[in-house]
N, C-alpha and C. Protein backbone atom coordinates (compact mmCIF):
# COMPACT_ATOMS: atom_id res chain seq x y z
N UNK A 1 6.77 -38.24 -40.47
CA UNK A 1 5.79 -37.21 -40.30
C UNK A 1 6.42 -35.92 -39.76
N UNK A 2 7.02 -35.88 -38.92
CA UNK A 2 7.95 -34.97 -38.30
C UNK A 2 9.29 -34.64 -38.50
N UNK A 3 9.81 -35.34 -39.61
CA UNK A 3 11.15 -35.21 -39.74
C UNK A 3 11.59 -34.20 -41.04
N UNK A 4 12.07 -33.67 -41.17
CA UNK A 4 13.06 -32.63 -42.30
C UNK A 4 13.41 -32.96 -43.65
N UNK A 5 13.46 -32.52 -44.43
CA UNK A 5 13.58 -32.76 -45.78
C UNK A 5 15.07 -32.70 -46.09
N UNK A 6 15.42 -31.65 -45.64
CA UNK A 6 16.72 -31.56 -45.22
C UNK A 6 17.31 -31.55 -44.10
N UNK A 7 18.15 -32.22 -43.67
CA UNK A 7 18.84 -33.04 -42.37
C UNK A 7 19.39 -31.73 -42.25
N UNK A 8 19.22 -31.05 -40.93
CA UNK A 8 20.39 -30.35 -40.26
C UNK A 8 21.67 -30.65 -39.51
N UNK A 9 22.54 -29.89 -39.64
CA UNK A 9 23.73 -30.10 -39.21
C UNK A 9 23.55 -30.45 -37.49
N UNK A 10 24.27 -30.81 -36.36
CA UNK A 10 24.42 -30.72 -35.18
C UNK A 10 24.41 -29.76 -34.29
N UNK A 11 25.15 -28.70 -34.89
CA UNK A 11 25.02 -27.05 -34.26
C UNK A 11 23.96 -26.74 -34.83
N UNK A 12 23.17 -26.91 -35.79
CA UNK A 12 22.14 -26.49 -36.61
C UNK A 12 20.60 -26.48 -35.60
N UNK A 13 20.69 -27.94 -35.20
CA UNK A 13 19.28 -28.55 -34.52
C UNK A 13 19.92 -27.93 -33.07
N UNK A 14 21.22 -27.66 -32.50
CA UNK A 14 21.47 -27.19 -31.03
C UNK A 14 20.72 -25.67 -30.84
N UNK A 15 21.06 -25.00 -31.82
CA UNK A 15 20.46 -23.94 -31.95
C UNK A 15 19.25 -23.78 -32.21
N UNK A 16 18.59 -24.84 -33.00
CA UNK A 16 17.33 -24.57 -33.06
C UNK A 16 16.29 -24.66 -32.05
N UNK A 17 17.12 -25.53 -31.01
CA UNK A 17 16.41 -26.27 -29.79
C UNK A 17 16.73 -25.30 -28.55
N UNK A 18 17.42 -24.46 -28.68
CA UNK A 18 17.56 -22.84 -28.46
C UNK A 18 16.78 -22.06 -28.69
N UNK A 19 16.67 -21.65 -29.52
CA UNK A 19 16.35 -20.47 -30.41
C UNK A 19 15.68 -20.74 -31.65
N UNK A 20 14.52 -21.26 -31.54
CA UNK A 20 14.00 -21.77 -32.99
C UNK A 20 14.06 -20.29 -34.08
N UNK A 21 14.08 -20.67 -35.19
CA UNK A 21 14.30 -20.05 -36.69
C UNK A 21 13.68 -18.86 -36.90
N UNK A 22 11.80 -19.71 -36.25
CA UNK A 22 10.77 -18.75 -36.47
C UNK A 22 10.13 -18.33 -35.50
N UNK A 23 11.23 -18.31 -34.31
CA UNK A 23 10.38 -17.23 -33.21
C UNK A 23 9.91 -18.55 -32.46
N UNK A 24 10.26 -18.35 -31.05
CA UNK A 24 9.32 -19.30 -30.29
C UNK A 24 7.70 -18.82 -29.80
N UNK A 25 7.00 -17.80 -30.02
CA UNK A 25 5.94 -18.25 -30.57
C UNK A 25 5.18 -18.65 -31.60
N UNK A 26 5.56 -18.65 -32.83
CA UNK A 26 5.31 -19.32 -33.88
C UNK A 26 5.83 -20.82 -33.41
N UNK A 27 6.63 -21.65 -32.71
CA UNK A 27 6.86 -22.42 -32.71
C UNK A 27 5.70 -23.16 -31.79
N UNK A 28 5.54 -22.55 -30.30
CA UNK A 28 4.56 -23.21 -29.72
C UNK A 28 3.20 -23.08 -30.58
N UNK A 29 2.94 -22.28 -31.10
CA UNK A 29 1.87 -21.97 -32.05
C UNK A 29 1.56 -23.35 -32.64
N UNK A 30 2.26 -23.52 -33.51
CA UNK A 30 2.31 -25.29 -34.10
C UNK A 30 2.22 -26.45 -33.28
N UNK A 31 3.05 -26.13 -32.33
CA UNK A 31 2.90 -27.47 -31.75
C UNK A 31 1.63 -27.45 -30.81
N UNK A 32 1.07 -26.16 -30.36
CA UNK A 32 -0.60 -26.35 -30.24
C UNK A 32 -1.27 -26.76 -31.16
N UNK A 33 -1.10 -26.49 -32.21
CA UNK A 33 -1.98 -26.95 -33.44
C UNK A 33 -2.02 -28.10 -33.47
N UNK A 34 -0.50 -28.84 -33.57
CA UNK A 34 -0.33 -30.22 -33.13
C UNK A 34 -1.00 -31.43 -32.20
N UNK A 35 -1.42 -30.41 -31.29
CA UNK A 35 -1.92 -31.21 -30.28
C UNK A 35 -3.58 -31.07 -30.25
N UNK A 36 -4.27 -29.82 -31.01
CA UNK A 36 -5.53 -29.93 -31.36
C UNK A 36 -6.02 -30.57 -32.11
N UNK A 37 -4.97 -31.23 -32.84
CA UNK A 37 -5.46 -32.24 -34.33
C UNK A 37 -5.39 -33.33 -34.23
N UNK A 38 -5.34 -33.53 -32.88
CA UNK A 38 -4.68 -35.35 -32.36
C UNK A 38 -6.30 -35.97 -32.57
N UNK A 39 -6.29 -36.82 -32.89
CA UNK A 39 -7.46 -37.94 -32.68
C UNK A 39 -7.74 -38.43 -31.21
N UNK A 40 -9.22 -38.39 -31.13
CA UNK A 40 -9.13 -38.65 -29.57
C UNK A 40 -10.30 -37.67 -28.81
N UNK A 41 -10.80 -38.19 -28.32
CA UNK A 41 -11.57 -37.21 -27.26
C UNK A 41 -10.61 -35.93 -26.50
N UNK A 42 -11.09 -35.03 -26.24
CA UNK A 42 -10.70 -33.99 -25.58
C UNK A 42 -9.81 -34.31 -24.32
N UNK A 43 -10.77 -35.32 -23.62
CA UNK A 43 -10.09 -35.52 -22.29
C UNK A 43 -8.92 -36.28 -22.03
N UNK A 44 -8.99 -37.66 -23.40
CA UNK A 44 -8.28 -38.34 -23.34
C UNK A 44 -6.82 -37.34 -23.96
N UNK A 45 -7.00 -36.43 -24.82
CA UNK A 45 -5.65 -35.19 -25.45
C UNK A 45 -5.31 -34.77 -24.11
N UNK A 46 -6.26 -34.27 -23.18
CA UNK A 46 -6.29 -33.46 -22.52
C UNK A 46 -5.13 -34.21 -21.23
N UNK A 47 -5.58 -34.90 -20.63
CA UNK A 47 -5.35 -36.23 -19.94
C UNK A 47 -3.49 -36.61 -20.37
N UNK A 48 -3.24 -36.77 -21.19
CA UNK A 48 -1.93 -36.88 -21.84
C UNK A 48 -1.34 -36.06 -21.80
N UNK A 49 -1.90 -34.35 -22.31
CA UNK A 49 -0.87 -33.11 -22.22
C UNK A 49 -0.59 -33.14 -20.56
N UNK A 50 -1.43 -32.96 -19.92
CA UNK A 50 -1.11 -32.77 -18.75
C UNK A 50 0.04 -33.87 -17.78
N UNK A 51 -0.14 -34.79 -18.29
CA UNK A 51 0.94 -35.71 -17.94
C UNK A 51 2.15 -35.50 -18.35
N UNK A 52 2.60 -34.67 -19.40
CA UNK A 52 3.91 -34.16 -19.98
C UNK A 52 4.33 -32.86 -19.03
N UNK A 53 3.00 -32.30 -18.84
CA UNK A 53 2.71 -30.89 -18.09
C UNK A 53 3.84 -31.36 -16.82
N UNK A 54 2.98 -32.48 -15.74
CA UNK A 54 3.66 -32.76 -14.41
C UNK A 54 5.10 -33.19 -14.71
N UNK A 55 5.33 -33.28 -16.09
CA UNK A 55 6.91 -34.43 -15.65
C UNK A 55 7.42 -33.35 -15.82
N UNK A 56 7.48 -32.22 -16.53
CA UNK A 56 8.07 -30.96 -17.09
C UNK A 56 8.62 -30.13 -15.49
N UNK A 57 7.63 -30.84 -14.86
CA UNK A 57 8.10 -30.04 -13.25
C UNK A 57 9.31 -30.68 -12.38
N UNK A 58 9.60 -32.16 -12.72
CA UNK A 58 10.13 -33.10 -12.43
C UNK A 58 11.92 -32.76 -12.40
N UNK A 59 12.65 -32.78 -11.96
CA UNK A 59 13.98 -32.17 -12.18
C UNK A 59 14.86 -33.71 -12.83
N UNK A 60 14.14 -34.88 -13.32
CA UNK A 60 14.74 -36.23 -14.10
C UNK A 60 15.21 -35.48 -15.39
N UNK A 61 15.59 -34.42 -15.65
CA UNK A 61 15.90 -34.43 -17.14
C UNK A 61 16.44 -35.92 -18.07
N UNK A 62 15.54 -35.91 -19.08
CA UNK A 62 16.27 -36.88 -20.11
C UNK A 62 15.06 -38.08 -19.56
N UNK A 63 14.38 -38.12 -18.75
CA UNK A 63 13.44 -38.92 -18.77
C UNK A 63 11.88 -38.23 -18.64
N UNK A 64 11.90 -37.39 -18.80
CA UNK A 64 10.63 -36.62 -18.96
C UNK A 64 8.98 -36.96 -19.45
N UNK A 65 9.84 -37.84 -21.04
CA UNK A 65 9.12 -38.29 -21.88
C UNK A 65 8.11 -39.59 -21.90
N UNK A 66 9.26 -40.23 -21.89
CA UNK A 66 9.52 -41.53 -20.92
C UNK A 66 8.31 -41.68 -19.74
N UNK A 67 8.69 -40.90 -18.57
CA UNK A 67 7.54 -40.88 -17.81
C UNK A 67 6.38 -40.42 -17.87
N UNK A 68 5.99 -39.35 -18.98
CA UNK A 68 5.39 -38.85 -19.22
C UNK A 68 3.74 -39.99 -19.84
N UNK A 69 4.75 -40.27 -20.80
CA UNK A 69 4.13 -41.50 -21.69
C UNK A 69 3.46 -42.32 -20.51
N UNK A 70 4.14 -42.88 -19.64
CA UNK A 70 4.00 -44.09 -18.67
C UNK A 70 2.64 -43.24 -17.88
N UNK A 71 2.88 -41.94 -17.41
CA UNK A 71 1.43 -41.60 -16.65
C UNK A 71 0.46 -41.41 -17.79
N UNK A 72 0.79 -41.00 -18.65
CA UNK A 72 -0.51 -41.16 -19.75
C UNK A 72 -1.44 -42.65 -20.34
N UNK A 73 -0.46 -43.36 -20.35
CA UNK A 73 -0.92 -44.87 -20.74
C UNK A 73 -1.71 -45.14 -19.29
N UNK A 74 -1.17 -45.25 -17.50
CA UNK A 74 -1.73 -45.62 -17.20
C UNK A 74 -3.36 -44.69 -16.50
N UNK A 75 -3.15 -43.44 -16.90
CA UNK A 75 -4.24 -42.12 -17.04
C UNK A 75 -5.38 -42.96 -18.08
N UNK A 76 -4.95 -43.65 -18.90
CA UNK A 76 -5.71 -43.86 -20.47
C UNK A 76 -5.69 -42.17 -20.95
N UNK A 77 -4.79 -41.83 -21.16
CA UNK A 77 -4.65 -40.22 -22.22
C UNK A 77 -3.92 -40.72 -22.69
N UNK A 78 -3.86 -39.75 -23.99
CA UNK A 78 -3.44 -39.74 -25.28
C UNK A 78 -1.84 -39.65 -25.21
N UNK A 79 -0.84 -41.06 -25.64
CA UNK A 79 0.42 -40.54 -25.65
C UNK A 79 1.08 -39.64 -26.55
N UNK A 80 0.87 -39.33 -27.58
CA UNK A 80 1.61 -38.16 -28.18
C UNK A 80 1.44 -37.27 -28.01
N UNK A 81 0.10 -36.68 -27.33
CA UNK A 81 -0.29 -35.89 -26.28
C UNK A 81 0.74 -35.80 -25.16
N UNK A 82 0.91 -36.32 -24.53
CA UNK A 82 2.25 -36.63 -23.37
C UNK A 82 3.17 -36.07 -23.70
N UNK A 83 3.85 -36.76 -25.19
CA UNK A 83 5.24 -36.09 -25.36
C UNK A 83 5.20 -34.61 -25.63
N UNK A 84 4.11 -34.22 -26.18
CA UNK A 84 4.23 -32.74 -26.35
C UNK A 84 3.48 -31.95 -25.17
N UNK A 85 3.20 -32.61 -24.33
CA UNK A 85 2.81 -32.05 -23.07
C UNK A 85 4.69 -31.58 -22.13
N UNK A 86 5.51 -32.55 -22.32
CA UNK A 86 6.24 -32.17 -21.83
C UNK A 86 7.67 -30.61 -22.02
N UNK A 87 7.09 -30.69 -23.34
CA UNK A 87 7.19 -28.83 -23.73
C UNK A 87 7.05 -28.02 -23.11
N UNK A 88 6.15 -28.30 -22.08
CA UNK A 88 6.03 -27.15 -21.39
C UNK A 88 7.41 -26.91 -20.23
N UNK A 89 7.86 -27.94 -20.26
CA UNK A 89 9.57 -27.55 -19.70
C UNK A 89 10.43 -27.33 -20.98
N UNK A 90 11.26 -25.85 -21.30
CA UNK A 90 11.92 -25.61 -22.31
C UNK A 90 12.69 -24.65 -21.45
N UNK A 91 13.93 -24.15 -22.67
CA UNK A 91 15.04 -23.51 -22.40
C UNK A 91 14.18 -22.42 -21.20
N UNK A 92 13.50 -21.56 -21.88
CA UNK A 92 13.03 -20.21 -21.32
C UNK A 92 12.02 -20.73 -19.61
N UNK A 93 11.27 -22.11 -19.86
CA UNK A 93 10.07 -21.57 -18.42
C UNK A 93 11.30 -23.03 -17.61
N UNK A 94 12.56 -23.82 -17.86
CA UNK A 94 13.09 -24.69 -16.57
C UNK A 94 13.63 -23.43 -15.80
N UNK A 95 14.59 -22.35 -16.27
CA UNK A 95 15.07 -21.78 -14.82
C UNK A 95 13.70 -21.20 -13.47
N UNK A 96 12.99 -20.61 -14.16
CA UNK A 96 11.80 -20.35 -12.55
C UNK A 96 11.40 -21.82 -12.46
N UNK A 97 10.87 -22.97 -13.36
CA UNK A 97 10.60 -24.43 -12.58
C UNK A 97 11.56 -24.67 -11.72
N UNK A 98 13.30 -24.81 -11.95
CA UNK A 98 13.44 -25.59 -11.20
C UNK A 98 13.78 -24.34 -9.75
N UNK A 99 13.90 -23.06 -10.02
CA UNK A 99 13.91 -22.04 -8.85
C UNK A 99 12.55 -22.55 -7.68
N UNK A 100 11.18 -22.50 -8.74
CA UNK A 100 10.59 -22.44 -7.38
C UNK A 100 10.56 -24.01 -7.20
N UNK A 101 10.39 -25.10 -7.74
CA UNK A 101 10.96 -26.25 -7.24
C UNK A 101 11.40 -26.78 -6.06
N UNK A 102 12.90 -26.18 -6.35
CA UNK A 102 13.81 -26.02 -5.19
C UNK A 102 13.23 -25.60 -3.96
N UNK A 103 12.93 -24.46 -4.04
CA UNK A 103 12.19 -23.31 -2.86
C UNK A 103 11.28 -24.05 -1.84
N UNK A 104 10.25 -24.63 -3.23
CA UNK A 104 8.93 -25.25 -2.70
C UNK A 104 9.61 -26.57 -2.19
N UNK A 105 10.55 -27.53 -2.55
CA UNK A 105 10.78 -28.73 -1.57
C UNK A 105 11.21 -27.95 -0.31
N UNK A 106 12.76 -27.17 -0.32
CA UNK A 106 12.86 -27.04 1.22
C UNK A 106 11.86 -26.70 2.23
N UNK A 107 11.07 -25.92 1.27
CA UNK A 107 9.77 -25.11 2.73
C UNK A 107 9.09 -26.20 3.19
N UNK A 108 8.52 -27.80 2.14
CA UNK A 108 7.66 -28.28 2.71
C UNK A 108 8.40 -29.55 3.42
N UNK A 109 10.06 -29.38 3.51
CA UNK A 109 11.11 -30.40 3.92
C UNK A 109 11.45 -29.76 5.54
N UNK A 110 11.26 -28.26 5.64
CA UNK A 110 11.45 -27.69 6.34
C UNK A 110 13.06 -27.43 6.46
N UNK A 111 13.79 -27.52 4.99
CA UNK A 111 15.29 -26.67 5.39
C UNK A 111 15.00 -25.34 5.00
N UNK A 112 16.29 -24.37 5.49
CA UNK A 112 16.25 -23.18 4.77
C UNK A 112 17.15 -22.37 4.04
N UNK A 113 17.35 -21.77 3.45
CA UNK A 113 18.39 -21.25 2.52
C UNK A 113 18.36 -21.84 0.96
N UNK A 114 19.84 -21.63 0.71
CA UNK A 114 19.76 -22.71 -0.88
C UNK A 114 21.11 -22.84 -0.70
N UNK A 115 21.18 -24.43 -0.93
CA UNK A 115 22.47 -25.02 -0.99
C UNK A 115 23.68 -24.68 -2.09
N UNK A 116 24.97 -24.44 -1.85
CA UNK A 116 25.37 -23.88 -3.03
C UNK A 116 26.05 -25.29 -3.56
N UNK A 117 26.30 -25.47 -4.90
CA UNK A 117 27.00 -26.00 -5.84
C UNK A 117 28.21 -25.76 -6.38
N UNK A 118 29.39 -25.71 -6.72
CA UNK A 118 30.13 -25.30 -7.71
C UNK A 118 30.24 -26.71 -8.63
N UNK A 119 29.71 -26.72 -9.60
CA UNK A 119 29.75 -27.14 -11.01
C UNK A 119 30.84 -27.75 -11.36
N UNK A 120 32.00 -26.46 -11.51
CA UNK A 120 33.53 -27.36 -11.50
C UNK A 120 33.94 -28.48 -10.48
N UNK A 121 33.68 -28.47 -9.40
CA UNK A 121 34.04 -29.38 -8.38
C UNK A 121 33.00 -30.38 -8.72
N UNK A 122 32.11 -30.15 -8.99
CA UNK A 122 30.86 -31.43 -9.19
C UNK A 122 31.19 -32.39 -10.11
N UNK A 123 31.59 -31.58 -11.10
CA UNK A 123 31.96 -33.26 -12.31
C UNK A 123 33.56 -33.37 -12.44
N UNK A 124 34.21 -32.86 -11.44
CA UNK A 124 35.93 -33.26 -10.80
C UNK A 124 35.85 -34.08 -9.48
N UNK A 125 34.87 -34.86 -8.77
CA UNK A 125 34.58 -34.97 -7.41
C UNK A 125 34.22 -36.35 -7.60
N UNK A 126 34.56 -37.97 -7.05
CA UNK A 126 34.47 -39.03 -7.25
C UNK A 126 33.37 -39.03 -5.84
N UNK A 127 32.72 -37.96 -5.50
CA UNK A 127 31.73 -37.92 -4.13
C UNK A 127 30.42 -36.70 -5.27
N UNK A 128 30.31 -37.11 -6.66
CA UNK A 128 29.16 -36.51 -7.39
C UNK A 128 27.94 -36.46 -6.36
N UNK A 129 27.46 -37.69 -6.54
CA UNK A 129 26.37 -37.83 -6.11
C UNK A 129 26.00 -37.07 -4.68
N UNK A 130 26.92 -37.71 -3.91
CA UNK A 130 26.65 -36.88 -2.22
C UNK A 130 26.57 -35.51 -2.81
N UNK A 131 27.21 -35.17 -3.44
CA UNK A 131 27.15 -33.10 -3.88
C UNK A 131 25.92 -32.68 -4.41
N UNK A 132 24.92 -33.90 -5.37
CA UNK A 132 24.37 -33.37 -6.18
C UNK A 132 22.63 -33.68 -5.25
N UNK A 133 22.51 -34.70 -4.31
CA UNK A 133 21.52 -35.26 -3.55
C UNK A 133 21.20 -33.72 -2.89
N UNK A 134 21.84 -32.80 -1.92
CA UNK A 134 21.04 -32.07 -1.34
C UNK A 134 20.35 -31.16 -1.80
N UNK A 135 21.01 -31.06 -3.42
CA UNK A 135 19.70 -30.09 -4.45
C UNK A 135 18.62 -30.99 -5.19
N UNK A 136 18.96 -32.06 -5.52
CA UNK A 136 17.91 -33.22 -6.10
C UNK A 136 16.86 -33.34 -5.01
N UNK A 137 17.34 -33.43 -3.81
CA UNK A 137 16.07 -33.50 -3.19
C UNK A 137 14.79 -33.04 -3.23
N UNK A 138 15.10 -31.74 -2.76
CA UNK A 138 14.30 -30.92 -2.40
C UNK A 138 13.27 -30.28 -3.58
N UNK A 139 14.23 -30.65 -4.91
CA UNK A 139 13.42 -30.13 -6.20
C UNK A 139 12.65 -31.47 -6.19
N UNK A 140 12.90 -32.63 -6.40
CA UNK A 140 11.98 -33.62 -6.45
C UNK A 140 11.00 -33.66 -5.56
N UNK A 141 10.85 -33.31 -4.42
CA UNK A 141 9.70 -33.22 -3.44
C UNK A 141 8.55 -31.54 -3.72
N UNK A 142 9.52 -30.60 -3.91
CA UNK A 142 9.02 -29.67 -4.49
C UNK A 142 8.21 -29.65 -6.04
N UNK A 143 8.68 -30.60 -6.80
CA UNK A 143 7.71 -30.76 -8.19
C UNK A 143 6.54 -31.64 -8.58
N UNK A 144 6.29 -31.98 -7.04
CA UNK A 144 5.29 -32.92 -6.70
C UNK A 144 3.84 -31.86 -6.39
N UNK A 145 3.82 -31.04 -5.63
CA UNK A 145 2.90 -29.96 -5.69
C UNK A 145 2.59 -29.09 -6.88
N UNK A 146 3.70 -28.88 -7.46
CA UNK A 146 3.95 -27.40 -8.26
C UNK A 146 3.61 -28.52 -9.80
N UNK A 147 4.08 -29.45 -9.79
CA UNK A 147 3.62 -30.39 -10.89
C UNK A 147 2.00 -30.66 -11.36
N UNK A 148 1.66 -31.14 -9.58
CA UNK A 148 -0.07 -31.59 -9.86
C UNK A 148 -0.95 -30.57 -10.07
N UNK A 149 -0.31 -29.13 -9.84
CA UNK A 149 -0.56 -27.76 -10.13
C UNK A 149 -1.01 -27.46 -11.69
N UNK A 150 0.38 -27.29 -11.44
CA UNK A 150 0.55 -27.34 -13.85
C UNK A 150 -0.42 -28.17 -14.26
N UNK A 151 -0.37 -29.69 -13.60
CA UNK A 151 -1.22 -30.24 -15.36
C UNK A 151 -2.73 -30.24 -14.94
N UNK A 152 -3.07 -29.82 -13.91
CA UNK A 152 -4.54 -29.25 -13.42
C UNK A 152 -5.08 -28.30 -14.44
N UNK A 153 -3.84 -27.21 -14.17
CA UNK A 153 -4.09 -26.09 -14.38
C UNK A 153 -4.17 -26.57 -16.70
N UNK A 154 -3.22 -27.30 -16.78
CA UNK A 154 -2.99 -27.45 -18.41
C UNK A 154 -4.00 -28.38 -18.74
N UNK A 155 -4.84 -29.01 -17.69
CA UNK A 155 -5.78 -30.30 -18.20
C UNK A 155 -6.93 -29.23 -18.15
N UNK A 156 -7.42 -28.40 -17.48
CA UNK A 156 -8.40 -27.12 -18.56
C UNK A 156 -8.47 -26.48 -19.90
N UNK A 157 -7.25 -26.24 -19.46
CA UNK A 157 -6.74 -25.19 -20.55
C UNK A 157 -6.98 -26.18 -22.13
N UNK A 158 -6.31 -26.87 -21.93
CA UNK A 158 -6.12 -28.27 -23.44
C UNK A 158 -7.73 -28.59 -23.54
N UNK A 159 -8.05 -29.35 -22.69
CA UNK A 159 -9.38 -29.62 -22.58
C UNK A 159 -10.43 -28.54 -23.41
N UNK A 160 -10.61 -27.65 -22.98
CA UNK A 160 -11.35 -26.37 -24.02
C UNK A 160 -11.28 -26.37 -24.74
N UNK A 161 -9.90 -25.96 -25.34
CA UNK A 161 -9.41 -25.70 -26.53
C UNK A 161 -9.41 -26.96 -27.69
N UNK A 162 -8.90 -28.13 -27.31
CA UNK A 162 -9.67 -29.17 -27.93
C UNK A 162 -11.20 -29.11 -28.55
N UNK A 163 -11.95 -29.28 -27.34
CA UNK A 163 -13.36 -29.43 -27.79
C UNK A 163 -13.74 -28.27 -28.46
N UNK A 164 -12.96 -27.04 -28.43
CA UNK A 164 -13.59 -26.03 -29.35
C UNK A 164 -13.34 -26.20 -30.60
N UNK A 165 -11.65 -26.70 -31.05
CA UNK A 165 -11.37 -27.08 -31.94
C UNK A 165 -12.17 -27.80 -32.91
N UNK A 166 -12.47 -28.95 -32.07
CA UNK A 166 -13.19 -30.22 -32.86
C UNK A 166 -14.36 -30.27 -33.17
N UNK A 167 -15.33 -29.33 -32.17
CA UNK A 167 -16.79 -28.91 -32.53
C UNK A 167 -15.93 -27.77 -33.93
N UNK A 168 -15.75 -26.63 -33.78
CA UNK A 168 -15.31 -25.91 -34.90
C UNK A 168 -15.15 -26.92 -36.59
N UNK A 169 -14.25 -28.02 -36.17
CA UNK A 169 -13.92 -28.88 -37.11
C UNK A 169 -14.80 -29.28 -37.62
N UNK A 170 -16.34 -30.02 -36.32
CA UNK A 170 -16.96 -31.00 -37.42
C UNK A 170 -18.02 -29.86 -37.95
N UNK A 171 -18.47 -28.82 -37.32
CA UNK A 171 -18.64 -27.93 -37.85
C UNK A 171 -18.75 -27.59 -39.62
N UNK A 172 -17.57 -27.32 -39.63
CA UNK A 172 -17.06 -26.78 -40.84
C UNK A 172 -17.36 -28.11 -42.00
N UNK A 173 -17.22 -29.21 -41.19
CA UNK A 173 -17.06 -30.47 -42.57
C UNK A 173 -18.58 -30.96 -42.46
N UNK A 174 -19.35 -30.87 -41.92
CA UNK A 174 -20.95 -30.69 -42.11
C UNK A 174 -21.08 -29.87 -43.13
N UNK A 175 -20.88 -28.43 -42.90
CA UNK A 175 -21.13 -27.29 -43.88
C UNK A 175 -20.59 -28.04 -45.19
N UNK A 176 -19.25 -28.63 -45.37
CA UNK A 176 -18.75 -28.69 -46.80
C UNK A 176 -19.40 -29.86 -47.29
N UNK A 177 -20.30 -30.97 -46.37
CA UNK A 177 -20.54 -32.08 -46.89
C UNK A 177 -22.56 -31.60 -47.11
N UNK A 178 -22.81 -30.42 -46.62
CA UNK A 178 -24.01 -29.89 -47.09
C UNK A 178 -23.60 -29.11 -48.27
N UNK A 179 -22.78 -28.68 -48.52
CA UNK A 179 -22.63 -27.83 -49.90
C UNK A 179 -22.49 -28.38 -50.83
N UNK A 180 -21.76 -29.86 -50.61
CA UNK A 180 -21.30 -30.92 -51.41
C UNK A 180 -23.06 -31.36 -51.90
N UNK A 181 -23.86 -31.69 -51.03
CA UNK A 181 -25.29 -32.29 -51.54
C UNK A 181 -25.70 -31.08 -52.05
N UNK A 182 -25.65 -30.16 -52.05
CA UNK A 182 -26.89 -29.59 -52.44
C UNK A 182 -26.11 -29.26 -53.68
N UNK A 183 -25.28 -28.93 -54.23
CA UNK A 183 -24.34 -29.07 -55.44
C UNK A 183 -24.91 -30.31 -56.69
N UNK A 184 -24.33 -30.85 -55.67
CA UNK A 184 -24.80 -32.57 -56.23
C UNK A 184 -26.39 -32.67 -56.56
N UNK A 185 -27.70 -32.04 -55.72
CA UNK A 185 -28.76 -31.72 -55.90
C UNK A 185 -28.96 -30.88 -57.13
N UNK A 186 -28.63 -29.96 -57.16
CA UNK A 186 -28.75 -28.65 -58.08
C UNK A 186 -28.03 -29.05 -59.47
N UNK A 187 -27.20 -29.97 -59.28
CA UNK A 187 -26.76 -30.73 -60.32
C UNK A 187 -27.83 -31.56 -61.42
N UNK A 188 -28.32 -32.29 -60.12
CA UNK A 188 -29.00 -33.57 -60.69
C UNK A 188 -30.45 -32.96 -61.54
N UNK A 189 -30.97 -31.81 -60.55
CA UNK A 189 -32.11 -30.96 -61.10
C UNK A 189 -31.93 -30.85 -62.74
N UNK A 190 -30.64 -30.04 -62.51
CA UNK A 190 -29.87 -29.24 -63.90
C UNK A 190 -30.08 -30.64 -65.34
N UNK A 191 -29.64 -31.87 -64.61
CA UNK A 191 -29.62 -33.24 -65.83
C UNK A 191 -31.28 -33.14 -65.94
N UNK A 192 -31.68 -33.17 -65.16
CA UNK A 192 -33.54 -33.64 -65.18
C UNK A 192 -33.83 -33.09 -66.39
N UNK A 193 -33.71 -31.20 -66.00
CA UNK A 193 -34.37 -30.58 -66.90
C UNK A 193 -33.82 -30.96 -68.18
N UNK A 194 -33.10 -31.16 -68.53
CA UNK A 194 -31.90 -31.60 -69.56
C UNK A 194 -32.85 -32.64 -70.40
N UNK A 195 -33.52 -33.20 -69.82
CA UNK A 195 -33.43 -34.74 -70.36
C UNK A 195 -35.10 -34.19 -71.04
């Protein structure tokens, strides 16, 4: 359903996951669309995006999804809802997540400043972990607020837009399944007189 007709190269999909082709708003564009066309009650779509929403705040990269899914199943929301809930962490909105993140654990940890890193020493250093714990922290305690924030704030937002969608939808397929009878009516008239 989602996959390419033609397989891209490796640098191909790196870049695209960059810098999509057609503009990253045309891209979220779709994948809203995506998520308005899901089957499912509103709340239960709704319920799921937002669970992608909170993990997106989460500084686990590479398990996002993963958890995402897991609060949606036990939410009862929609999991493919989930996975594309977690979009909302991408190239452009992780640097301010994990900035205020960070910020927001120390203030409510009560340290102050920001710990520095050097990168090179981090993955040359058989003491990783001790280096990498005093910034993991504080973002993990910090994406616990700023998380239940987001998918609050994204379990409205989806929520609406859903149900407008889907009223719009059945909407429209009423109208075509009344045009369809009365067709079919105006038809049958048309044989009557005929006969």
């Amino acid at each position: 359903m989602f996959r390419r007709r033609v397989e891209l190269h490796p640098l191909q999909k790196l870049r695209e996951s960059l810098w999509p082709r057609i503009g990253w708003i045309r891209a979220s564009q779709y994948i809203w669309r995506r998520v308005w066309r899901l089957t499912g009650s509103p709340h239960t779509i709704a319920i799921g995006v937002a669970a992608g929403a909170f993990t997106a705040f989460t500084p686990f990269l590479g398990f996002h999804i993963m958890s995402a899914i897991v609060i949606a199943w036990v939410l009862r929301g929609n999991l493919i809802a989930a996975a594309f809930g977690t979009l909302v962490g991408n190239p452009l909105s992780y640097p301010p997540i994990w900035i205020a993140t960070y910020d927001v654990g120390n203030w409510i940890l009560g340290m102050s400043g920001r710990t520095h890193v050097n990168f090179s020493e981090l993955l040359m250093s058989h003491k990783a972990f001790d280096m990498i714990l005093p910034v993991l922290v504080p973002m993990a305690v910090g994406s616990l607020p700023l998380g239940i924030a987001g998918a609050v704030v994204t379990y409205f937002i989806v929520k609406t837009a859903v149900a407008a969608y889907q009223l719009r939808r059945r909407e429209q397929l009423e109208a075509r399944v009344l045009a369809r009878m009365t067709e079919r009516d105006a038809m049958n008239d048309e044989n009557d007189e005929q006969e």
